[in-house]
Protein backbone atom coordinates (compact mmCIF):
# COMPACT_ATOMS: atom_id res chain seq x y z
CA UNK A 1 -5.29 20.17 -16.89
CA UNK A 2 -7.60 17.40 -17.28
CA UNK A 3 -6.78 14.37 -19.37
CA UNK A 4 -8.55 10.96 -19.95
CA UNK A 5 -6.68 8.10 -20.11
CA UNK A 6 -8.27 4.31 -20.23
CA UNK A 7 -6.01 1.87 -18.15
CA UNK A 8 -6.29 -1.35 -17.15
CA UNK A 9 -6.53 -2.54 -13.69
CA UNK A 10 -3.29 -4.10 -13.92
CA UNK A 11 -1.57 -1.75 -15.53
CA UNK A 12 1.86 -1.75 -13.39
CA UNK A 13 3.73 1.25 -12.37
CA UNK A 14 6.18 2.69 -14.84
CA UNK A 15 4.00 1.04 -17.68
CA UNK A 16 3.16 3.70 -20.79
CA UNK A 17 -0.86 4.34 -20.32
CA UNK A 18 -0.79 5.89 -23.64
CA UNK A 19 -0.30 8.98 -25.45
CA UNK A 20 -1.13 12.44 -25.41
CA UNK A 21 -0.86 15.52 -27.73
CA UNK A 22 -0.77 19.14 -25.97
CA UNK A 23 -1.53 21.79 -28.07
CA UNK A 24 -0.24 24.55 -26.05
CA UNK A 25 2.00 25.07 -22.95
CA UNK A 26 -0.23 23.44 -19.55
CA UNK A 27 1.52 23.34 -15.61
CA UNK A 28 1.55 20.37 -14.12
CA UNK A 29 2.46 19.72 -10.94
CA UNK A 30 2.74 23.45 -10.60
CA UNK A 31 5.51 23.05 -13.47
CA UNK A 32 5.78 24.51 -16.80
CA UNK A 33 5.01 21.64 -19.65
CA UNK A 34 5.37 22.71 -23.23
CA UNK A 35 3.21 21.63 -25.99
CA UNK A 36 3.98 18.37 -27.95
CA UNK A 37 3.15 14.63 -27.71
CA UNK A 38 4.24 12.80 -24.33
CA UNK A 39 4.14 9.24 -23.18
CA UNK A 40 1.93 9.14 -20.09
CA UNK A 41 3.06 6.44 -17.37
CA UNK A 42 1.88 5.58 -14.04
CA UNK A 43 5.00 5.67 -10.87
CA UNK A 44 5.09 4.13 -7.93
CA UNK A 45 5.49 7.66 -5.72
CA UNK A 46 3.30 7.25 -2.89
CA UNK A 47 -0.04 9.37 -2.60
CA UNK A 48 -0.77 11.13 0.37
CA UNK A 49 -4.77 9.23 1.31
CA UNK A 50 -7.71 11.50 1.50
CA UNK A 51 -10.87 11.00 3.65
CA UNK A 52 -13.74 9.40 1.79
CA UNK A 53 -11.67 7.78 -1.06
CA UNK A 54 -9.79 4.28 -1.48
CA UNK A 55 -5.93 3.91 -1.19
CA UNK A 56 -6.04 3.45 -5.21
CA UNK A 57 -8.10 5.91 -6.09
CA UNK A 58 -4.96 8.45 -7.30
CA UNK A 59 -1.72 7.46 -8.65
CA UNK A 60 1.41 9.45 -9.72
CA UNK A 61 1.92 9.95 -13.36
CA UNK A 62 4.71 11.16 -15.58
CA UNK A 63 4.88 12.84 -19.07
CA UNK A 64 7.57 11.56 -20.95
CA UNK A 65 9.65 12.93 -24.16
CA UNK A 66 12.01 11.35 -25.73
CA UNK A 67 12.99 9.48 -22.86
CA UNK A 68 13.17 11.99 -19.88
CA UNK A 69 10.41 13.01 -17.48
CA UNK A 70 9.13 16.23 -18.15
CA UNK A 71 6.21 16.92 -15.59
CA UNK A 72 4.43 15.25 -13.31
CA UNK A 73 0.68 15.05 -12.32
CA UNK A 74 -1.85 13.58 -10.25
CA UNK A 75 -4.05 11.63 -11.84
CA UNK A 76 -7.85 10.28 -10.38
CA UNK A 77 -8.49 6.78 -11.49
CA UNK A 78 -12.12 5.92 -12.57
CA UNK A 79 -13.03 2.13 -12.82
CA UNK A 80 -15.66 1.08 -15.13
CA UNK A 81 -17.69 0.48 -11.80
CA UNK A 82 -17.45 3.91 -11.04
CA UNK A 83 -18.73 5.32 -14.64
CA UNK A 84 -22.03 3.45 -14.15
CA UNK A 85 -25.60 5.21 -13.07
């Protein structure tokens, strides 16, 4: 699954980063997630680090529906500094 989702640099954990529409059934997280609209929020579970990249370079998110977690990914942050050539 692969989903782009713009953020702000202080968005906090457990803040909505927006909204997204699934057209079909995806896994996340290795986890069944059905098709529908979700609420997309950033947690504070910790992220294992991997060689190469910064300590904030992944975060945790959920996908919420009508107010319960229903899958989990993780997500890759991009800064704007990052997007430039």
């Amino acid at each position: 699954m692969s989903l782009a989702l713009v953020a702000t640099a202080s968005a906090q954990t457990g803040t909505a980063l927006g909204t997204v529409r699934l057209p079909r059934a995806v896994v996340a997280n290795g986890q069944p997630l059905a098709a529908g609209t979700y609420s997309v929020r950033m947690t504070a579970d910790p992220v294992a680090a991997v060689v190469g990249q910064g300590p904030d370079s992944a975060h945790w998110v959920e996908f919420v529906q009508a107010g319960q977690v229903k899958g989990k990914e993780l997500a890759s942050i991009v800064t704007p500094a990052d997007t430039k050539l």
